[in-house]
C-alpha atoms as a PDB file:
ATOM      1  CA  UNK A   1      20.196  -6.898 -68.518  1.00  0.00           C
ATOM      2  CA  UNK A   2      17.195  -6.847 -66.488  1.00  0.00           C
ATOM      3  CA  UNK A   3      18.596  -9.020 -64.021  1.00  0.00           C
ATOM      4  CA  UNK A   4      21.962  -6.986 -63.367  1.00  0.00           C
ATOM      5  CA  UNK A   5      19.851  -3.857 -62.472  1.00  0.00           C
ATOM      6  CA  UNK A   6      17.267  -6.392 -59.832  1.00  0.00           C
ATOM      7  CA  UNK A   7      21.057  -7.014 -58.368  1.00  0.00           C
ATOM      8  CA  UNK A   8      22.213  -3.739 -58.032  1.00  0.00           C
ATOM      9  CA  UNK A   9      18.821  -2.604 -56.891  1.00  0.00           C
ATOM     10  CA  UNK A  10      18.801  -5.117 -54.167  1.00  0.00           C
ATOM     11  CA  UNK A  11      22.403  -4.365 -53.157  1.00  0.00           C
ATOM     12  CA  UNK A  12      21.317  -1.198 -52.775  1.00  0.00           C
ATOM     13  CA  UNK A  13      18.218  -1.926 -50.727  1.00  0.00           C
ATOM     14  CA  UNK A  14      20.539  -4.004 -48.224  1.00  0.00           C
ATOM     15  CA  UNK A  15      23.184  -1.168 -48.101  1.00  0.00           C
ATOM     16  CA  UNK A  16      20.046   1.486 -47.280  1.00  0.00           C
ATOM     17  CA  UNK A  17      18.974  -0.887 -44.403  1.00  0.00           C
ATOM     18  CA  UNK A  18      21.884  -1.280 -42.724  1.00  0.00           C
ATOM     19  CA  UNK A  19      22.731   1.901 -41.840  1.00  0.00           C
ATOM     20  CA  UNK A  20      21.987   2.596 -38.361  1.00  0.00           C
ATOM     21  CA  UNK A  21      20.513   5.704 -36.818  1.00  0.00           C
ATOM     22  CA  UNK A  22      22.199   6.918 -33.420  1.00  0.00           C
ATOM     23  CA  UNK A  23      19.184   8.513 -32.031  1.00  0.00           C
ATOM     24  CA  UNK A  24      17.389   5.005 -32.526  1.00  0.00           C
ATOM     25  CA  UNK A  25      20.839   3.109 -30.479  1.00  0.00           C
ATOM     26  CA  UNK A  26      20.776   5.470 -27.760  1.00  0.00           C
ATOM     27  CA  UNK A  27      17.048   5.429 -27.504  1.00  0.00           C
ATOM     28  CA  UNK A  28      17.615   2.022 -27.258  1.00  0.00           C
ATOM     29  CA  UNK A  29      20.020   2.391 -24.518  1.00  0.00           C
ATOM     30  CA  UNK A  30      17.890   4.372 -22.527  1.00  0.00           C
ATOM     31  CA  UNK A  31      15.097   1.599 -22.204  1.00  0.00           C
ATOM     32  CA  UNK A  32      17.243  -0.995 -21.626  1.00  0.00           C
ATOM     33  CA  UNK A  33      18.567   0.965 -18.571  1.00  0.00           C
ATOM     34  CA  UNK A  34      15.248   2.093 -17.361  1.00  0.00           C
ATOM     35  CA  UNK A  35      14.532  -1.592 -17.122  1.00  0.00           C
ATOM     36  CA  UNK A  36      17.446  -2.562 -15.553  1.00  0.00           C
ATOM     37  CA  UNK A  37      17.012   0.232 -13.079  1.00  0.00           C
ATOM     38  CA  UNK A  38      13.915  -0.896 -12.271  1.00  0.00           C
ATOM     39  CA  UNK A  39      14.808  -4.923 -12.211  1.00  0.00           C
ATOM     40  CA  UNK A  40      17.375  -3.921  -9.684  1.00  0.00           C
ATOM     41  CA  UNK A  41      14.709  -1.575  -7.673  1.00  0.00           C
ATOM     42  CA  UNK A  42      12.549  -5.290  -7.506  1.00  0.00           C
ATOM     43  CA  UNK A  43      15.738  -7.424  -6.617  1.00  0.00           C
ATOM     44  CA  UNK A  44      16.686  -4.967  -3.656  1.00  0.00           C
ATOM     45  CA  UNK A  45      13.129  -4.628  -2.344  1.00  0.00           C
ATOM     46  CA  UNK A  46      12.843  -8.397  -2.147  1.00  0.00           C
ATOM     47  CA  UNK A  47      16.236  -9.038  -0.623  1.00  0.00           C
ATOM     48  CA  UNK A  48      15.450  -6.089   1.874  1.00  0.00           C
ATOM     49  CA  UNK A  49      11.996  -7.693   2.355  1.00  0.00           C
ATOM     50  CA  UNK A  50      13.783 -11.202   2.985  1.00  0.00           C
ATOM     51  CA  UNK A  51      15.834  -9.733   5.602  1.00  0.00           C
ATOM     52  CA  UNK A  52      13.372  -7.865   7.227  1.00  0.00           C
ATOM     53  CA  UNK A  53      11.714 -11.229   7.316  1.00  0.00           C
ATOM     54  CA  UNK A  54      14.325 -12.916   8.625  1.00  0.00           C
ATOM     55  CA  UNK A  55      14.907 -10.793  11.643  1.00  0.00           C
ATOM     56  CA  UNK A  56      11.603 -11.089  12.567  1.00  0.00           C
ATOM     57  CA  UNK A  57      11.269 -14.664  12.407  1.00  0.00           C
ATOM     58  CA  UNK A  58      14.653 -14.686  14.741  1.00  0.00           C
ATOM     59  CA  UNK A  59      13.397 -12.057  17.134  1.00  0.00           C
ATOM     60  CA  UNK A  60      10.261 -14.149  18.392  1.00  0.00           C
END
């Protein structure tokens, strides 16, 4: 007896943790794309950098 209510407690647990909240996914969202926005920011400063580079190094 004691055993069937550890399983339905338990199923119950598992049920309560996985629902998920959709302020938590789209706060989640919204980091990822800062960080993307900002990993792109890098990549485009160092290609622009490169170039800049580049066309100095060919100028001389």
């Amino acid at each position: 007896m004691s055993s069937q209510y550890k399983t339905d407690q338990s199923v119950e647990d598992i049920k309560s943790q996985s629902k998920v909240k959709l302020s938590d996914l789209l706060n989640r969202i919204n980091e990822e794309r800062k960080i993307e926005r900002n990993r792109n920011l890098a990549l485009s400063i160092a290609a622009i950098s490169a170039i800049t580079v580049f066309g100095i190094i060919l100028t001389l």
